[in-house]
Protein backbone atom coordinates (compact mmCIF):
# COMPACT_ATOMS: atom_id res chain seq x y z
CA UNK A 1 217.00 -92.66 -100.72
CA UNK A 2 213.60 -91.70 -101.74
CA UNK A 3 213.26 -91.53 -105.64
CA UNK A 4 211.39 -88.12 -106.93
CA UNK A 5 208.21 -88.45 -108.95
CA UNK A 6 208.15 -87.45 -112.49
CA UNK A 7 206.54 -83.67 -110.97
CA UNK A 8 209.17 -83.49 -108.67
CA UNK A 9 211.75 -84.04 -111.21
CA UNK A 10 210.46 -81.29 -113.23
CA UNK A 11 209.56 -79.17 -110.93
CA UNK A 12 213.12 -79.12 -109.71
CA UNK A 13 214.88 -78.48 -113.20
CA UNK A 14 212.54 -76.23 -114.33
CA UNK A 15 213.10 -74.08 -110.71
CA UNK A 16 216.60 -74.39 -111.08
CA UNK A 17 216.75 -73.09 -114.30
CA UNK A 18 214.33 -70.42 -112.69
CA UNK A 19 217.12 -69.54 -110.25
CA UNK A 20 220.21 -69.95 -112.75
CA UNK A 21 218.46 -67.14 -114.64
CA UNK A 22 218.50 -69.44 -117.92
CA UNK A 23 214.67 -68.77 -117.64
CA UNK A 24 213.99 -65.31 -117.24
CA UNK A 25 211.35 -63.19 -115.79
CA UNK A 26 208.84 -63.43 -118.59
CA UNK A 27 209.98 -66.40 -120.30
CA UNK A 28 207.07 -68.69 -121.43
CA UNK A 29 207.32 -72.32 -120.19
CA UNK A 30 205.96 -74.48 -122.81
CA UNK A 31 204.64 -77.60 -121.59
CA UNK A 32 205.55 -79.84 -124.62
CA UNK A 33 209.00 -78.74 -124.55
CA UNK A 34 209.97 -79.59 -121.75
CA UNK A 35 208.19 -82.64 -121.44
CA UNK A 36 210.61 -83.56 -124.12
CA UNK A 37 213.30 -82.37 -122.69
CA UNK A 38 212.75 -84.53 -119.54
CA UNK A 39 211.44 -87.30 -121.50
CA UNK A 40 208.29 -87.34 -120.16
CA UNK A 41 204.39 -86.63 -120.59
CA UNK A 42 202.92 -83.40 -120.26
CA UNK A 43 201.05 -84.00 -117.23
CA UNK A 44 203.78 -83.98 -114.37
CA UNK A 45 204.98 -80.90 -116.18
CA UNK A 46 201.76 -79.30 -115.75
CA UNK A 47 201.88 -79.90 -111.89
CA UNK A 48 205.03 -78.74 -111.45
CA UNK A 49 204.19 -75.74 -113.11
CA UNK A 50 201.49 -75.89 -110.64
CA UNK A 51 203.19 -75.88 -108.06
CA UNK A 52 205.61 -73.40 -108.93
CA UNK A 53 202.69 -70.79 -109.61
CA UNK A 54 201.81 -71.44 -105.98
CA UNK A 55 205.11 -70.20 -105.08
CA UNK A 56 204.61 -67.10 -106.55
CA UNK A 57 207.88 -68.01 -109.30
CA UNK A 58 205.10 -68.72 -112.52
CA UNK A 59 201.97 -66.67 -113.72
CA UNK A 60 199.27 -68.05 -115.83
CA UNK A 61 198.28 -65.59 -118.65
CA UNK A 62 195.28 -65.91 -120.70
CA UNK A 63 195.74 -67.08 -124.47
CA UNK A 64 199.63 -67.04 -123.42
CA UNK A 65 199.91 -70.28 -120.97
CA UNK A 66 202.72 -70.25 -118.02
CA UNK A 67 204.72 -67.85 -117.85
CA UNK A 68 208.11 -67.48 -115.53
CA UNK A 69 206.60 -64.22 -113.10
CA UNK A 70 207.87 -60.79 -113.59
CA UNK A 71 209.79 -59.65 -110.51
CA UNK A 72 206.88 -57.02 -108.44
CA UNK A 73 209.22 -53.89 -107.61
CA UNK A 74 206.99 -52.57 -105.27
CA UNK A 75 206.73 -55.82 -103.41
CA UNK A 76 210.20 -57.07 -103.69
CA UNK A 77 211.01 -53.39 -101.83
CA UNK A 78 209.07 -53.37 -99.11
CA UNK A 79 209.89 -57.14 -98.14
CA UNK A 80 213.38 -55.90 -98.37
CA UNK A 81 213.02 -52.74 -96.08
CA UNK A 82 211.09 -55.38 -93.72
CA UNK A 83 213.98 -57.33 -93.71
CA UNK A 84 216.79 -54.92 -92.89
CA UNK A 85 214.05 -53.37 -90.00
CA UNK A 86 213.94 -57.19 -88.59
CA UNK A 87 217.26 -58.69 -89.34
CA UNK A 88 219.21 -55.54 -87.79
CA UNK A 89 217.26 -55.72 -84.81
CA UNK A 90 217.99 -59.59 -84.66
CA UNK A 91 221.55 -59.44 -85.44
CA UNK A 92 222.04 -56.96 -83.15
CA UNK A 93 220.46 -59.06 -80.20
CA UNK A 94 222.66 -61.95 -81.35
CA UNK A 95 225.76 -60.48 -81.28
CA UNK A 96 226.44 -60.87 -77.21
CA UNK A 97 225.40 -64.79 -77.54
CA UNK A 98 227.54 -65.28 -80.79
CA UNK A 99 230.34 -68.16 -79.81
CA UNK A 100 233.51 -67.48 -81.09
CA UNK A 101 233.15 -70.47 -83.19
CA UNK A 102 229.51 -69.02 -84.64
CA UNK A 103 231.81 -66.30 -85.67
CA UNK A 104 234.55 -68.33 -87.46
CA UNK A 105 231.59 -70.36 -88.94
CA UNK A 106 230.35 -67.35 -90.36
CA UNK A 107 233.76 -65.96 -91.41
CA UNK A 108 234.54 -69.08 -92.98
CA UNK A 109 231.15 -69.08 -95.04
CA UNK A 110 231.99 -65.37 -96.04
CA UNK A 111 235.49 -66.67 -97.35
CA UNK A 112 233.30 -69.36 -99.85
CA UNK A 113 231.40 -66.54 -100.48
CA UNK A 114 234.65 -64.73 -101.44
CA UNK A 115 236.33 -67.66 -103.71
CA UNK A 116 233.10 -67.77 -105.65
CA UNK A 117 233.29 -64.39 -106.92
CA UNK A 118 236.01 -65.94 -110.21
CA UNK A 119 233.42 -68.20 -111.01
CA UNK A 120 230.06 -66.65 -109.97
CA UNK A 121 226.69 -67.99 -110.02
CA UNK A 122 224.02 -65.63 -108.54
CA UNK A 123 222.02 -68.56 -107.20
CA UNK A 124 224.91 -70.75 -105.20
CA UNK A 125 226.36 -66.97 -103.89
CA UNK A 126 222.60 -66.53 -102.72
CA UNK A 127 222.60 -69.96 -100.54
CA UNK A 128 225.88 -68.94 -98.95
CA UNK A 129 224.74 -65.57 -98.07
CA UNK A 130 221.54 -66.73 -96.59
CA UNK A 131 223.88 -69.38 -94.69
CA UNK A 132 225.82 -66.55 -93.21
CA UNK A 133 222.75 -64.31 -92.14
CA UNK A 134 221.30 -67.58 -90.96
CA UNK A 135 224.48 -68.20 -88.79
CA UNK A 136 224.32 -64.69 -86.89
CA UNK A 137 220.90 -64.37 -86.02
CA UNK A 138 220.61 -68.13 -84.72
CA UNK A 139 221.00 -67.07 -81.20
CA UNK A 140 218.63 -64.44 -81.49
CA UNK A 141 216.48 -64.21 -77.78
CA UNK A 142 213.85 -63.49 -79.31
CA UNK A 143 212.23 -66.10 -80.96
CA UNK A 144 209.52 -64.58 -82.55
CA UNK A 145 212.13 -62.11 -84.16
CA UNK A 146 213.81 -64.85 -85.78
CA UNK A 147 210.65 -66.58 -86.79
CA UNK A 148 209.71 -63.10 -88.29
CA UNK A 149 213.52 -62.81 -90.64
CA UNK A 150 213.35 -66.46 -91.38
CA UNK A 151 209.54 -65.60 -92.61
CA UNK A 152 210.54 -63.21 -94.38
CA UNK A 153 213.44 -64.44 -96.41
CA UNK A 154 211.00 -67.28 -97.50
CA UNK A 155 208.88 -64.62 -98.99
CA UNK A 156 211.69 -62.72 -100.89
CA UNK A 157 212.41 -66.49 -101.93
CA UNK A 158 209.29 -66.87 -103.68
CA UNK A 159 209.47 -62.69 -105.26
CA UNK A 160 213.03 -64.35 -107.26
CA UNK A 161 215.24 -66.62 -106.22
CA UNK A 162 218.75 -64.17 -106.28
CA UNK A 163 219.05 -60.59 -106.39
CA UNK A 164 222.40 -61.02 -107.47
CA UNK A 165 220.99 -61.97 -110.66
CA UNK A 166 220.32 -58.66 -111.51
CA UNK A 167 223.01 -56.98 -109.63
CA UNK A 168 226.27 -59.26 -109.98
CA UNK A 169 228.62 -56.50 -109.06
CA UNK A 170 226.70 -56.18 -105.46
CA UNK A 171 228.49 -59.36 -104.55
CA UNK A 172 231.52 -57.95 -104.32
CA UNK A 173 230.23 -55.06 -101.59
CA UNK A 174 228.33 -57.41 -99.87
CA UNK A 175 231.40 -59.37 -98.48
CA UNK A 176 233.07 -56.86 -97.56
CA UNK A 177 230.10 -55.57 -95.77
CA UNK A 178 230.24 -58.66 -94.20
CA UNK A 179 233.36 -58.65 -93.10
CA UNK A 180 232.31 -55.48 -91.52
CA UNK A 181 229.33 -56.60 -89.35
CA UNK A 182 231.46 -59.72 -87.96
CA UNK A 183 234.05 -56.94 -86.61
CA UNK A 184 231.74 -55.06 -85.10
CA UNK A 185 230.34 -58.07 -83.25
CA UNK A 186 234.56 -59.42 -82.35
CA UNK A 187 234.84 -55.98 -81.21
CA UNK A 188 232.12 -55.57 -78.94
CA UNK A 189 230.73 -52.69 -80.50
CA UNK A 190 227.48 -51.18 -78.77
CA UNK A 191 224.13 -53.16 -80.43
CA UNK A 192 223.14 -49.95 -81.99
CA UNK A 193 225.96 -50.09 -84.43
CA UNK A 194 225.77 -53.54 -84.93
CA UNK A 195 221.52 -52.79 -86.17
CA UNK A 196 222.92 -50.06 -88.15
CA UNK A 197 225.79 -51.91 -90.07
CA UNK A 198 223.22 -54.91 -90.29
CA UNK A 199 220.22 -52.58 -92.14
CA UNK A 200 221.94 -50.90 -93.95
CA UNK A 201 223.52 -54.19 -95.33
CA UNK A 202 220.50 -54.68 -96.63
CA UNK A 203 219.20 -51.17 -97.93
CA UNK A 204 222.78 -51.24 -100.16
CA UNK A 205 221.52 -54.43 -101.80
CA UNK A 206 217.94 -52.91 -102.41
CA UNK A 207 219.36 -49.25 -103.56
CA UNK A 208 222.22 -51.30 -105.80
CA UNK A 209 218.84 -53.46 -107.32
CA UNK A 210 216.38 -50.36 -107.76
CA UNK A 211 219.05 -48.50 -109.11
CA UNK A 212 219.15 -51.67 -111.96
CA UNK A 213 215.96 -51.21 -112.44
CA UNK A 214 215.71 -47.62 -112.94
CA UNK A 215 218.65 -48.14 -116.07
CA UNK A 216 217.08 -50.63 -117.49
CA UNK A 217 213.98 -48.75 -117.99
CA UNK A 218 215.40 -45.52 -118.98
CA UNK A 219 217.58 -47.85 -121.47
CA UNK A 220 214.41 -49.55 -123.03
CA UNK A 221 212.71 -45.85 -123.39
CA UNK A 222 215.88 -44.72 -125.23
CA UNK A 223 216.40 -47.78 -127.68
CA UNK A 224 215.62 -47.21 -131.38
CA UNK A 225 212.59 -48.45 -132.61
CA UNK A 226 212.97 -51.56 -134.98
């Protein structure tokens, strides 16, 4: 096994932490800290940080340093109304080449899903859901389709790791929605359901998120000033 370099290293925990939420959108990544922290110098720090600006997950600031980035609404929605367009269209050509073991894989990974919910973390419920997305649209026809979803999540990737960060209670909805979609495709239902169910998946998690948003801001206009 290939040991990591001291950038990998802390590019990894400092990314994790990203995704765990422990740093925030906005939180300022001191380089001298951390280097403590990992009980190293500054410099592989620095090009982790490097690197992680180059995935879109750190901003540079002038006079302020690194930054973890702020989540861009407006581009965070349209990559998600990209994604329900795409991903219904290639779950719904899918579903007649889904095996009946594809769809106990992907039942089974919906169950994990499910037993996570006591004990949830927003960025292992993430990898699981991408898992079972992953598993349905794998026999997608159309191969540029698929290269076009898989694109895409990559790029939603890079916006924030987990929207179920924000929106913990959307996990709940989102299995059973689930649930729903693999019915459909057990059933046989015509592929125009099957798009339907499988967009508007996805709109529910982007109207639950916006709908976040929208409190938050109308909280932070209302709050006393101190």
């Amino acid at each position: 096994m290939k040991t990591m370099s001291k950038s990998q290293q802390a590019y990894h925990w400092i990314k994790e932490r990203i995704a765990a939420q422990t740093f925030t959108p906005g939180y300022r990544l001191v380089l001298g800290s951390i280097a403590a922290e990992l009980d190293m110098s500054a410099v592989p720090v620095r090009e982790a940080i490097r690197q992680l600006e180059a995935e879109g997950l750190v901003q540079f600031e002038h006079n302020i340093g690194a930054r973890v980035a702020m989540v861009d609404d407006r581009q965070y929605r349209h990559s998600m109304e990209t994604l329900a367009v795409l991903e219904g269209s290639a779950t719904a050509l899918a579903a007649p080449h889904l095996t009946v073991d594809d769809i106990a894989r992907a039942r089974a990974i919906n169950d994990r899903m499910i037993e996570t919910l006591a004990h949830f973390t927003p960025s292992a419920f993430t990898q699981l859901n991408q898992e079972f997305h992953e598993t349905l649209i794998a026999p997608c026809p159309n191969p540029r389709l698929h290269e076009l979803v898989t694109l895409e999540m990559q790029r939603l990737n890079r916006l924030h790791d987990s929207t179920f960060s924000f929106v913990p209670g959307r996990a709940h909805d989102s299995v059973r929605e689930h649930e729903q979609i693999i019915a459909l495709i057990e059933s046989g239902a015509p592929i125009e359901r099957i798009e339907q169910a499988a967009r508007q998946h996805h709109a529910s998690t982007l109207d639950a998120y916006l709908d976040h948003e929208r409190t938050r801001a109308d909280d932070a206009v209302s709050a006393p000033a101190h």
